[in-house]
N, C-alpha and C. Protein backbone atom coordinates (compact mmCIF):
# COMPACT_ATOMS: atom_id res chain seq x y z
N UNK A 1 230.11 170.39 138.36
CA UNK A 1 229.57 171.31 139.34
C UNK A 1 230.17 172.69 139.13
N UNK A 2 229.40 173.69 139.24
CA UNK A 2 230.02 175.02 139.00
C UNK A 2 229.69 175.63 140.31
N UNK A 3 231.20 176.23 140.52
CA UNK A 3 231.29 176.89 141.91
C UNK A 3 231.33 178.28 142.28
N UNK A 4 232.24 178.92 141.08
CA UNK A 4 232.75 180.46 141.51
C UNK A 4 231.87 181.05 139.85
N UNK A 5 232.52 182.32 139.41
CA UNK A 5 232.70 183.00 138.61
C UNK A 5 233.82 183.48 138.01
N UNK A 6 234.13 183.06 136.93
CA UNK A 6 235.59 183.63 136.16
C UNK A 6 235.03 185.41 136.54
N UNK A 7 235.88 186.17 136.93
CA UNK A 7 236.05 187.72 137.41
C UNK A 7 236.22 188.30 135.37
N UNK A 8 236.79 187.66 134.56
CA UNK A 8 236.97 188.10 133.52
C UNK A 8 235.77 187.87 132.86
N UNK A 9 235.61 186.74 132.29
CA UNK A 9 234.04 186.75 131.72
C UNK A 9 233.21 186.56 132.31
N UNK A 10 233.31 186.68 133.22
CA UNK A 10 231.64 186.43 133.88
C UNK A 10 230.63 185.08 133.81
N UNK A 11 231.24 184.11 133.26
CA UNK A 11 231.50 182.90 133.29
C UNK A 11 231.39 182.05 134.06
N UNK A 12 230.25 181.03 134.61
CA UNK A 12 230.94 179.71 135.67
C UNK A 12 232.07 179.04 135.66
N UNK A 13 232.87 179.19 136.17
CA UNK A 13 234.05 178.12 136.14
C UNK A 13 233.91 176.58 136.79
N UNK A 14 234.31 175.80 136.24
CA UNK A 14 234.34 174.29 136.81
C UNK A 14 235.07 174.14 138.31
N UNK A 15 234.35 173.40 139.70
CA UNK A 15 235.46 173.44 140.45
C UNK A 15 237.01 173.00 140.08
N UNK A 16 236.93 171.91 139.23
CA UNK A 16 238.26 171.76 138.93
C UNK A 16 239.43 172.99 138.60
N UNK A 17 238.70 174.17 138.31
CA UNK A 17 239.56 175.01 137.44
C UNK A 17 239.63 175.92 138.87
N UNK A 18 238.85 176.29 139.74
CA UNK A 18 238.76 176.85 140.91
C UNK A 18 239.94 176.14 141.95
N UNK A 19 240.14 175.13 142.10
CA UNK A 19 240.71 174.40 142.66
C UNK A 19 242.23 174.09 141.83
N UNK A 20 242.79 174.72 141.49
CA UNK A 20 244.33 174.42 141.30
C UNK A 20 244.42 173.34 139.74
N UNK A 21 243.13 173.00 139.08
CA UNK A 21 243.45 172.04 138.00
C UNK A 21 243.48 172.15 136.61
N UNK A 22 244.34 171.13 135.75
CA UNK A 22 244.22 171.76 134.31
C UNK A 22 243.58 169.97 133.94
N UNK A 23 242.65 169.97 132.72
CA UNK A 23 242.60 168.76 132.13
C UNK A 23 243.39 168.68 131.25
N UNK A 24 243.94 167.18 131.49
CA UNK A 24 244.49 166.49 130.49
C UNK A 24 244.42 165.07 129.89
N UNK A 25 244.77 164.67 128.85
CA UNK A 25 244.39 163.07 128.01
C UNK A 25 245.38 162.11 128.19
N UNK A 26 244.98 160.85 128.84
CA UNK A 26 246.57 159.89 128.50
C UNK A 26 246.03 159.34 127.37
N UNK A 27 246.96 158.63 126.74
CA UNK A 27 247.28 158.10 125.91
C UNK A 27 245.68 157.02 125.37
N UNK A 28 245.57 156.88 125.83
CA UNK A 28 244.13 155.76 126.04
C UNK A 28 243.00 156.29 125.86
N UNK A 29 242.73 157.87 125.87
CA UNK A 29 242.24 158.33 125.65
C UNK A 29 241.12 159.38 127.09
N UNK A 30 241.57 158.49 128.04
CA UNK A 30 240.79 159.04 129.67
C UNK A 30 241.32 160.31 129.67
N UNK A 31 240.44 161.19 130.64
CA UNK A 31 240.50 162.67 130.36
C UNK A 31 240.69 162.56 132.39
N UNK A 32 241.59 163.27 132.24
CA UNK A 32 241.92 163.69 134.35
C UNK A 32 242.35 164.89 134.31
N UNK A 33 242.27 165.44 135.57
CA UNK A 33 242.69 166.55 136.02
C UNK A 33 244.20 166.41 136.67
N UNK A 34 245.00 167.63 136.32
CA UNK A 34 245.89 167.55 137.25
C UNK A 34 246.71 168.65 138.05
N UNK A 35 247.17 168.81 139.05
CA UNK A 35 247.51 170.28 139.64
C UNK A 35 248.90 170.71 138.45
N UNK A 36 248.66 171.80 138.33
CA UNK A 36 249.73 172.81 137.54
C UNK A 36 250.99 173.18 138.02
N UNK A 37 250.81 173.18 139.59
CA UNK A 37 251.54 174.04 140.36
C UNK A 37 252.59 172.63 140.73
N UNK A 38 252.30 171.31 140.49
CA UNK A 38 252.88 170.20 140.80
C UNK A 38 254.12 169.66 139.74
N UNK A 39 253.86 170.69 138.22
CA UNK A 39 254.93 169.75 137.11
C UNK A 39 255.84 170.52 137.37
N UNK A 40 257.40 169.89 137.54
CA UNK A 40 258.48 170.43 137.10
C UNK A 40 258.90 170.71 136.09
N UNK A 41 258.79 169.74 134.78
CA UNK A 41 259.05 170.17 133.75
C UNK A 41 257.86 169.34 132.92
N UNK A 42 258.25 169.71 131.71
CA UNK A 42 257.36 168.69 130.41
C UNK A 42 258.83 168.29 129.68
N UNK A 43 258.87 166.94 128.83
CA UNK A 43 259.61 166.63 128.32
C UNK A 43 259.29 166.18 126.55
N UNK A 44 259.67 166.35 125.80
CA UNK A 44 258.72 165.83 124.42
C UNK A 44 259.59 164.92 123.57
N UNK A 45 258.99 163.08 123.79
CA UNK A 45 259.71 162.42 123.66
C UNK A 45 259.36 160.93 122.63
N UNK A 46 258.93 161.48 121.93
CA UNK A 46 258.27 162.01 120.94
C UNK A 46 257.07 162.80 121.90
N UNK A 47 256.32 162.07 122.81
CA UNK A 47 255.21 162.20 123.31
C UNK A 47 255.23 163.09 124.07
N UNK A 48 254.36 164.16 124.74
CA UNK A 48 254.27 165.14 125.96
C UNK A 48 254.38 164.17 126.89
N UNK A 49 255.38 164.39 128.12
CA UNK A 49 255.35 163.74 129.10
C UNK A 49 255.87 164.92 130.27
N UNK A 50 254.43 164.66 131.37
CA UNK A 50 254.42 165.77 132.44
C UNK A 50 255.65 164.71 133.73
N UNK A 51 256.57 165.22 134.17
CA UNK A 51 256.78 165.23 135.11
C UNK A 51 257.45 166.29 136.34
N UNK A 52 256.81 165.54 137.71
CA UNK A 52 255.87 165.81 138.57
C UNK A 52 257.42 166.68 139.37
N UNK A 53 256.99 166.98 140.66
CA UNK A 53 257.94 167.21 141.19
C UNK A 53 258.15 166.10 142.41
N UNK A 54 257.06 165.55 142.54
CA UNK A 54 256.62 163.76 142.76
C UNK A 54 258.06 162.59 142.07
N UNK A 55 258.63 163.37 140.81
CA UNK A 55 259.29 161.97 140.34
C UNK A 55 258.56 161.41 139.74
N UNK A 56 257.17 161.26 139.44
CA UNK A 56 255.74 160.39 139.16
C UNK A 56 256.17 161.42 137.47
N UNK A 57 255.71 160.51 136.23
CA UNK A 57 255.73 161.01 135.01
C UNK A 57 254.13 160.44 134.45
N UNK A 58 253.74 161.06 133.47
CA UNK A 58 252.49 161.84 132.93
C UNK A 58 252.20 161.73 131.57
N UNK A 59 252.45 161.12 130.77
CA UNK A 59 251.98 160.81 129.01
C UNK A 59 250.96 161.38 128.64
N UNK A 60 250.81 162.68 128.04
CA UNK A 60 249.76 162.89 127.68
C UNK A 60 249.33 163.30 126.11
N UNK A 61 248.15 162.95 125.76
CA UNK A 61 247.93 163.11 124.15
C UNK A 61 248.19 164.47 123.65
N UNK A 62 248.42 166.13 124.79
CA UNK A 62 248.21 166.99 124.82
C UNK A 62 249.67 167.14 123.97
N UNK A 63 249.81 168.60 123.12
CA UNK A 63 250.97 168.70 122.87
C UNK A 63 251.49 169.94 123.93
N UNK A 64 253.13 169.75 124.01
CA UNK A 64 253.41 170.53 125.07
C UNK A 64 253.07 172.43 125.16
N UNK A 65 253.13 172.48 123.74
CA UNK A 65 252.52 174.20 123.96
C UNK A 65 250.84 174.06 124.47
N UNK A 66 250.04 173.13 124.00
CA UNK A 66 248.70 173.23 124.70
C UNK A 66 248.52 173.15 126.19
N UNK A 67 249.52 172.59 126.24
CA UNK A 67 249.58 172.18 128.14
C UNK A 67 250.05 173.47 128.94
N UNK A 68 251.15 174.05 128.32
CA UNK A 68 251.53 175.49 128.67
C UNK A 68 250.40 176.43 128.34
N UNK A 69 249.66 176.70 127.17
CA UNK A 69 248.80 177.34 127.34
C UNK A 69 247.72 176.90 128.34
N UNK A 70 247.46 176.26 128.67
CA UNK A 70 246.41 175.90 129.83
C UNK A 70 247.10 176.15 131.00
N UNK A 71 248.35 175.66 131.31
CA UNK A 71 249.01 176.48 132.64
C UNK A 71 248.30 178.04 132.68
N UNK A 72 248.91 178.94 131.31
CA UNK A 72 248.51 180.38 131.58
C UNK A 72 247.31 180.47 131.82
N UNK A 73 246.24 180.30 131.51
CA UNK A 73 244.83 180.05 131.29
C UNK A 73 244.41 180.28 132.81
N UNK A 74 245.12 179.25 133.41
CA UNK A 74 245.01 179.03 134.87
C UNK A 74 245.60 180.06 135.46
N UNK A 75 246.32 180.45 135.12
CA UNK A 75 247.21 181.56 135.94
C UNK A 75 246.43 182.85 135.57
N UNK A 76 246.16 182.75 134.52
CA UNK A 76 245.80 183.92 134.32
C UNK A 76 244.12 184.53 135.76
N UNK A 77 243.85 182.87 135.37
CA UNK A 77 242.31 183.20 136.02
C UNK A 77 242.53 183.56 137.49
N UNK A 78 243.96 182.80 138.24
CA UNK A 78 244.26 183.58 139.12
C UNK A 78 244.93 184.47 139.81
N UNK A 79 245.06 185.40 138.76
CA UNK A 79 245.65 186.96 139.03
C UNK A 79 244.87 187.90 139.86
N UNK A 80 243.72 187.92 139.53
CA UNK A 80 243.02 188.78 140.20
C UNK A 80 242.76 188.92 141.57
N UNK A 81 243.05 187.66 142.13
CA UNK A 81 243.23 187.02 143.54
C UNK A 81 243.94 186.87 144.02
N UNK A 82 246.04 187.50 143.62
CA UNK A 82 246.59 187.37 143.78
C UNK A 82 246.71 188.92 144.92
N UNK A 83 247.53 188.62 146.08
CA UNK A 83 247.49 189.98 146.61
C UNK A 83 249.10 190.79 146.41
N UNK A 84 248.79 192.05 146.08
CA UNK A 84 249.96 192.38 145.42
C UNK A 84 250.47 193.33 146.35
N UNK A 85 252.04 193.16 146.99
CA UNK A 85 252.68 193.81 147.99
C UNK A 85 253.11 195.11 148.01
């Protein structure tokens, strides 16, 4: 479902991406969403593993700079909406 407009390209954005989310792969290959604003850290063990600030941990096929770049991605898209003091 497409909800808003990326302000940069002019673009539909996915609600997921409107809504606080980045996709990511476990291991198995299933594709989920998950909030950004929720990982404390990433750990690389061999494997990317997101954990949460939950305590809850995260295996994902992603490698950890792709996952960080999708954090920014997200952040980036919401700068423009950010109100600045």
């Amino acid at each position: 479902m497409i909800s808003d407009i990326d302000p940069h390209s002019r673009l539909p954005i996915p609600d997921s991406q409107q809504y606080g989310m980045i996709k990511v792969t476990k291991l198995d290959g299933k594709e989920y969403y998950i909030n950004p604003h929720q990982i404390e850290y990433i750990e690389i063990r061999p494997d990317t593993t997101l954990v949460m600030l939950s305590g809850r941990t995260y295996i994902v096929r992603e490698e950890a700079n792709d996952v960080l770049e999708k954090i920014d991605a997200y952040r980036k898209r919401l700068k423009p909406f950010v109100v600045q003091e």
